[in-house]
N, C-alpha and C. Protein backbone atom coordinates (compact mmCIF):
# COMPACT_ATOMS: atom_id res chain seq x y z
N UNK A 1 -19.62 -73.69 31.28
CA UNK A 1 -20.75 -73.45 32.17
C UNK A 1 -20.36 -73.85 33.59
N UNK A 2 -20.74 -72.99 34.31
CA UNK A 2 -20.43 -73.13 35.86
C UNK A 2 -21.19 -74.27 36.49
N UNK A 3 -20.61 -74.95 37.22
CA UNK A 3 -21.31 -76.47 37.73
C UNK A 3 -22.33 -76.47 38.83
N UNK A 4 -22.18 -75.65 39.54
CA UNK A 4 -22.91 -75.10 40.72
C UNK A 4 -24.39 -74.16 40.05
N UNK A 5 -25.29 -74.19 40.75
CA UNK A 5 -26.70 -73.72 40.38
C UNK A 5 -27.62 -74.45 40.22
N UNK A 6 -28.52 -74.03 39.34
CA UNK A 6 -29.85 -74.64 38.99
C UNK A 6 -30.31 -74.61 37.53
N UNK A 7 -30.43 -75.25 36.86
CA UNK A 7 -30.30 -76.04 35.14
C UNK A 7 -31.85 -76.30 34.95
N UNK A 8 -32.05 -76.27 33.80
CA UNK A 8 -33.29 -76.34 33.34
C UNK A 8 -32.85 -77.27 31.62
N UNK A 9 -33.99 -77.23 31.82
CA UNK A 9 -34.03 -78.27 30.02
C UNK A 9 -34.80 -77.52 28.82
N UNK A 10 -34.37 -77.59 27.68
CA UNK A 10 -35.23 -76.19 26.87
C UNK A 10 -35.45 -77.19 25.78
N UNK A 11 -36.69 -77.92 25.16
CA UNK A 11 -36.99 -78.54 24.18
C UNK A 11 -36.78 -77.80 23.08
N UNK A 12 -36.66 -77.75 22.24
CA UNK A 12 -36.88 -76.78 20.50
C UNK A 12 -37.27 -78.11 19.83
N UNK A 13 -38.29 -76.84 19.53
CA UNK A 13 -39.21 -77.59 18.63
C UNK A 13 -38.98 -76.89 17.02
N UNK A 14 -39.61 -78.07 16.16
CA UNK A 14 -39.33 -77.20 14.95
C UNK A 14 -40.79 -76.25 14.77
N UNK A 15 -40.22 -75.18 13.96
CA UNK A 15 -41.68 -74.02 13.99
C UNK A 15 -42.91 -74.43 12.90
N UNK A 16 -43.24 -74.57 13.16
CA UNK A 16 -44.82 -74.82 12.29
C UNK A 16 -44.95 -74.25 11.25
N UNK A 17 -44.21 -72.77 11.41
CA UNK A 17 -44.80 -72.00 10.44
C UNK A 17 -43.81 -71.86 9.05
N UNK A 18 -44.05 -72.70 8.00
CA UNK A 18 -43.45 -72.83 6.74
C UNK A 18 -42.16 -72.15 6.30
N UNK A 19 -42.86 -70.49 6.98
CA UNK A 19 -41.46 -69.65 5.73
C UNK A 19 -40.62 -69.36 7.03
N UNK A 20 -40.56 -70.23 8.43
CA UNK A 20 -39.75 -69.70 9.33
C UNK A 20 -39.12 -71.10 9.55
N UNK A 21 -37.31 -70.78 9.81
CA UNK A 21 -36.52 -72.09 9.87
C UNK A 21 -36.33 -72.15 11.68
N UNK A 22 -36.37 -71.13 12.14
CA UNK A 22 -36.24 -70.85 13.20
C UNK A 22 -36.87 -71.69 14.43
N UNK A 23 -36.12 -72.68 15.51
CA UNK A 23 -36.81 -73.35 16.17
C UNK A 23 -37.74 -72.79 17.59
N UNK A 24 -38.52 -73.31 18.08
CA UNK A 24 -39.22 -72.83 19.11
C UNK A 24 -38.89 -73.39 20.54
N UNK A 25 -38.35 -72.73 21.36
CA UNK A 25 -37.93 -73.35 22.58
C UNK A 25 -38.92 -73.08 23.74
N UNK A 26 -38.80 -74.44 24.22
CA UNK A 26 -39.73 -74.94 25.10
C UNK A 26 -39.24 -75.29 26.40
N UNK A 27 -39.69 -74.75 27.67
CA UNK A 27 -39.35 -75.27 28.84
C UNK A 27 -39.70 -77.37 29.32
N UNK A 28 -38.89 -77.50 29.45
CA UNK A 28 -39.36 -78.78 30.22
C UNK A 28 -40.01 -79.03 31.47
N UNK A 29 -41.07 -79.83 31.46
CA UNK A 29 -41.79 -79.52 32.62
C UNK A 29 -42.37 -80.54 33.43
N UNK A 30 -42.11 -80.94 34.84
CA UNK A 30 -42.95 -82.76 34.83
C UNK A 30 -44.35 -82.58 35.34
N UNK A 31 -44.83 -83.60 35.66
CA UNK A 31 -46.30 -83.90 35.79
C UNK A 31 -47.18 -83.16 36.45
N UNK A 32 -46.21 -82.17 37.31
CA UNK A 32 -47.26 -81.79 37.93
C UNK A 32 -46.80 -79.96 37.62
N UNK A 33 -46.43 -80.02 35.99
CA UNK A 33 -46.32 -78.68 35.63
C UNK A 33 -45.72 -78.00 36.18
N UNK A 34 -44.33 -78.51 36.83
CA UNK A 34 -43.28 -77.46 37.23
C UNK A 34 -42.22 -77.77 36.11
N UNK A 35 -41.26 -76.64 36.00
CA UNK A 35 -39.83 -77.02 34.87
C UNK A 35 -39.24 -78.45 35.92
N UNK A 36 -38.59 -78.74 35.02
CA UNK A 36 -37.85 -80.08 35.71
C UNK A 36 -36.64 -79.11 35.73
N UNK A 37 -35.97 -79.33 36.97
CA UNK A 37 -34.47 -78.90 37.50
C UNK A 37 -33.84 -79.70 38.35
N UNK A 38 -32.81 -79.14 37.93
CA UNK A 38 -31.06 -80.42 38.40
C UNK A 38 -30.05 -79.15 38.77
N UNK A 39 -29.69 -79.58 40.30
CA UNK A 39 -29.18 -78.41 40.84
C UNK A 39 -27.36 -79.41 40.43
N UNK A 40 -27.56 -80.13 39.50
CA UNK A 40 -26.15 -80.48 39.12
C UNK A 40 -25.76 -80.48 37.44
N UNK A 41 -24.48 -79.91 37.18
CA UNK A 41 -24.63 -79.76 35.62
C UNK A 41 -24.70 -81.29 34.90
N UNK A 42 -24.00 -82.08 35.88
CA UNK A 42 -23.65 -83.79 35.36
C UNK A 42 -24.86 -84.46 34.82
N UNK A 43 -25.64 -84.10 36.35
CA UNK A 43 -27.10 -84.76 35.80
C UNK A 43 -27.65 -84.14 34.82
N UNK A 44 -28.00 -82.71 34.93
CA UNK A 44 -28.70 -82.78 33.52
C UNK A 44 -28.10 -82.92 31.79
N UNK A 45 -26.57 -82.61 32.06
CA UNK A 45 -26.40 -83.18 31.22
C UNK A 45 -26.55 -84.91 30.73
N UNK A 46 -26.65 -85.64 31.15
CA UNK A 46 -26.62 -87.27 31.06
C UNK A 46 -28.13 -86.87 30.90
N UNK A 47 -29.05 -86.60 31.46
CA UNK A 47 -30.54 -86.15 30.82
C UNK A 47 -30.81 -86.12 29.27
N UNK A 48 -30.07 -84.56 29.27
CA UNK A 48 -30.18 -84.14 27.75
C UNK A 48 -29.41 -85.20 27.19
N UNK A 49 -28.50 -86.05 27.08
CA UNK A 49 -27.86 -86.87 26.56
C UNK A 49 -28.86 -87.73 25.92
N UNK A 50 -29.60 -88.42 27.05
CA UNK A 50 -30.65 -89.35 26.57
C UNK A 50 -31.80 -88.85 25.87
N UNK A 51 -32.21 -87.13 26.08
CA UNK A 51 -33.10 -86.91 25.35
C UNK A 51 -32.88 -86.80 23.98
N UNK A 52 -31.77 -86.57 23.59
CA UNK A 52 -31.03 -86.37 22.44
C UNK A 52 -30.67 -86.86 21.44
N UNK A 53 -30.44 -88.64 22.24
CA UNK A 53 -30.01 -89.96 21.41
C UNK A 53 -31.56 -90.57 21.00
N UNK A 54 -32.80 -90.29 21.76
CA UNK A 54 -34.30 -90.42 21.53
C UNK A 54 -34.56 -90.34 20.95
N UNK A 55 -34.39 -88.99 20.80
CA UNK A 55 -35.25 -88.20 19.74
C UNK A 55 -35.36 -88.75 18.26
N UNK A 56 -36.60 -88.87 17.96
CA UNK A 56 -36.83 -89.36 16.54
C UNK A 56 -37.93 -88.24 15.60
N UNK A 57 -37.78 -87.06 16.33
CA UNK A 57 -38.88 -86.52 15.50
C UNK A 57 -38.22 -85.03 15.23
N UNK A 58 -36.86 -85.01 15.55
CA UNK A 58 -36.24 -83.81 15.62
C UNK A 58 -35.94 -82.97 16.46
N UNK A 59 -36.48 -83.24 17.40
CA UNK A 59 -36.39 -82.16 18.39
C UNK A 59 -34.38 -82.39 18.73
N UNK A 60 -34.48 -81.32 19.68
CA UNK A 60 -32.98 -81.28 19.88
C UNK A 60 -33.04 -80.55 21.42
N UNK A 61 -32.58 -80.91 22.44
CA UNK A 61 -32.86 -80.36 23.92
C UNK A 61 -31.08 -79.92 24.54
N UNK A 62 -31.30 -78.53 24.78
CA UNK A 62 -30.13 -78.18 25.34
C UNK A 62 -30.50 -77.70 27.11
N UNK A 63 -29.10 -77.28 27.77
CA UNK A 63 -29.26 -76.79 29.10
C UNK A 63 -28.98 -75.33 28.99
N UNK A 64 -30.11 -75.59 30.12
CA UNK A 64 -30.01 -73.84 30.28
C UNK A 64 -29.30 -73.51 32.30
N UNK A 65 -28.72 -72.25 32.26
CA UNK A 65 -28.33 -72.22 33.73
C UNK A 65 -29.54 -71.24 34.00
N UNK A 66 -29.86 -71.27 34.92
CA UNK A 66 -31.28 -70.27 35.68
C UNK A 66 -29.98 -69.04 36.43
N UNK A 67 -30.63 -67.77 36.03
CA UNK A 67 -29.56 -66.83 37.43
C UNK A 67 -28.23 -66.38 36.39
N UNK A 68 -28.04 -66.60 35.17
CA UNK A 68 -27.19 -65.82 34.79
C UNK A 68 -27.80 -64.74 34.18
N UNK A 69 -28.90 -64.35 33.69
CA UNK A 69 -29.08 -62.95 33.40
C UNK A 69 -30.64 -62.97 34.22
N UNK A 70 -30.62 -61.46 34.25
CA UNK A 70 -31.68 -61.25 34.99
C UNK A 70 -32.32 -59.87 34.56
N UNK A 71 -33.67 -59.43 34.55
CA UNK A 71 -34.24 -57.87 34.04
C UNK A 71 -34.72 -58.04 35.06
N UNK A 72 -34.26 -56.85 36.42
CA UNK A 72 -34.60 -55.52 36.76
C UNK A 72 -35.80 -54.96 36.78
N UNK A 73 -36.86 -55.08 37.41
CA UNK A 73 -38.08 -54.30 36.70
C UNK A 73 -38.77 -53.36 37.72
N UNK A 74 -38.33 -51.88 37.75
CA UNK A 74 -39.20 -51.06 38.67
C UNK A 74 -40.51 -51.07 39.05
N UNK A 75 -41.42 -50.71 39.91
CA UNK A 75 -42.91 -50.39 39.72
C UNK A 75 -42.71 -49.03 38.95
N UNK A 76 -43.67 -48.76 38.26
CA UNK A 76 -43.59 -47.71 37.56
C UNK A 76 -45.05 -47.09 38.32
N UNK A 77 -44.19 -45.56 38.42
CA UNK A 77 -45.12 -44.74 39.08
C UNK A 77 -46.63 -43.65 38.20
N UNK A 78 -47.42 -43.71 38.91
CA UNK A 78 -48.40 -43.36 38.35
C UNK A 78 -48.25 -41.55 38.78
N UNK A 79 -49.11 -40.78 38.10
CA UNK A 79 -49.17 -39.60 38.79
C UNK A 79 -49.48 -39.40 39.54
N UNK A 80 -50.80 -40.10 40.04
CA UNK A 80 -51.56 -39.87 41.41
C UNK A 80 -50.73 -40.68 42.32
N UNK A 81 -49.79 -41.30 42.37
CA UNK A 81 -48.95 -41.63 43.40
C UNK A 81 -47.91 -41.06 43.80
N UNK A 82 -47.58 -39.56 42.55
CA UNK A 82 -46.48 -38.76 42.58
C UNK A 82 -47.09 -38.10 44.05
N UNK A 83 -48.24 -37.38 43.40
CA UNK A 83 -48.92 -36.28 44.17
C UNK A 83 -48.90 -36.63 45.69
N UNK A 84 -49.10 -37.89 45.99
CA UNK A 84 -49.27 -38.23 47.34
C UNK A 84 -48.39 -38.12 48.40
């Protein structure tokens, strides 16, 4: 992972739902409901480190980089905006 950028924290949670093993990932977010970000890979790794060695209920928290993929999304045209 490239060291330079902007990192995010992704909780997974385990899924609720019985016949699914599959975990649920969750943005991290602080108090005042923004994602928490670390424009350094060091720090958030030593983050997730500690969230990791914590954890007592399962969870498991990895890094994410923000800006390596991205969707593209046109306005999509209506007809009556063709005509015009």
């Amino acid at each position: 992972m490239d060291k330079k950028g902007l990192f995010i924290i992704i909780k997974y949670h385990k899924n609720p739902n019985k016949d699914s093993d599959k975990a649920l990932p969750v943005i991290m977010m602080d108090t005042d409901d923004h994602p928490i970000e670390f424009d350094r890979i060091d720090s958030a790794q030593e983050f997730t480190n500690i969230l990791n060695m914590n954890s007592n209920q399962g969870f498991h928290y990895e890094i994410k980089k923000l800006g390596v993929k991205y969707l593209k999304v046109s306005q999509k045209l209506h007809k009556e905006d063709l005509e015009n």
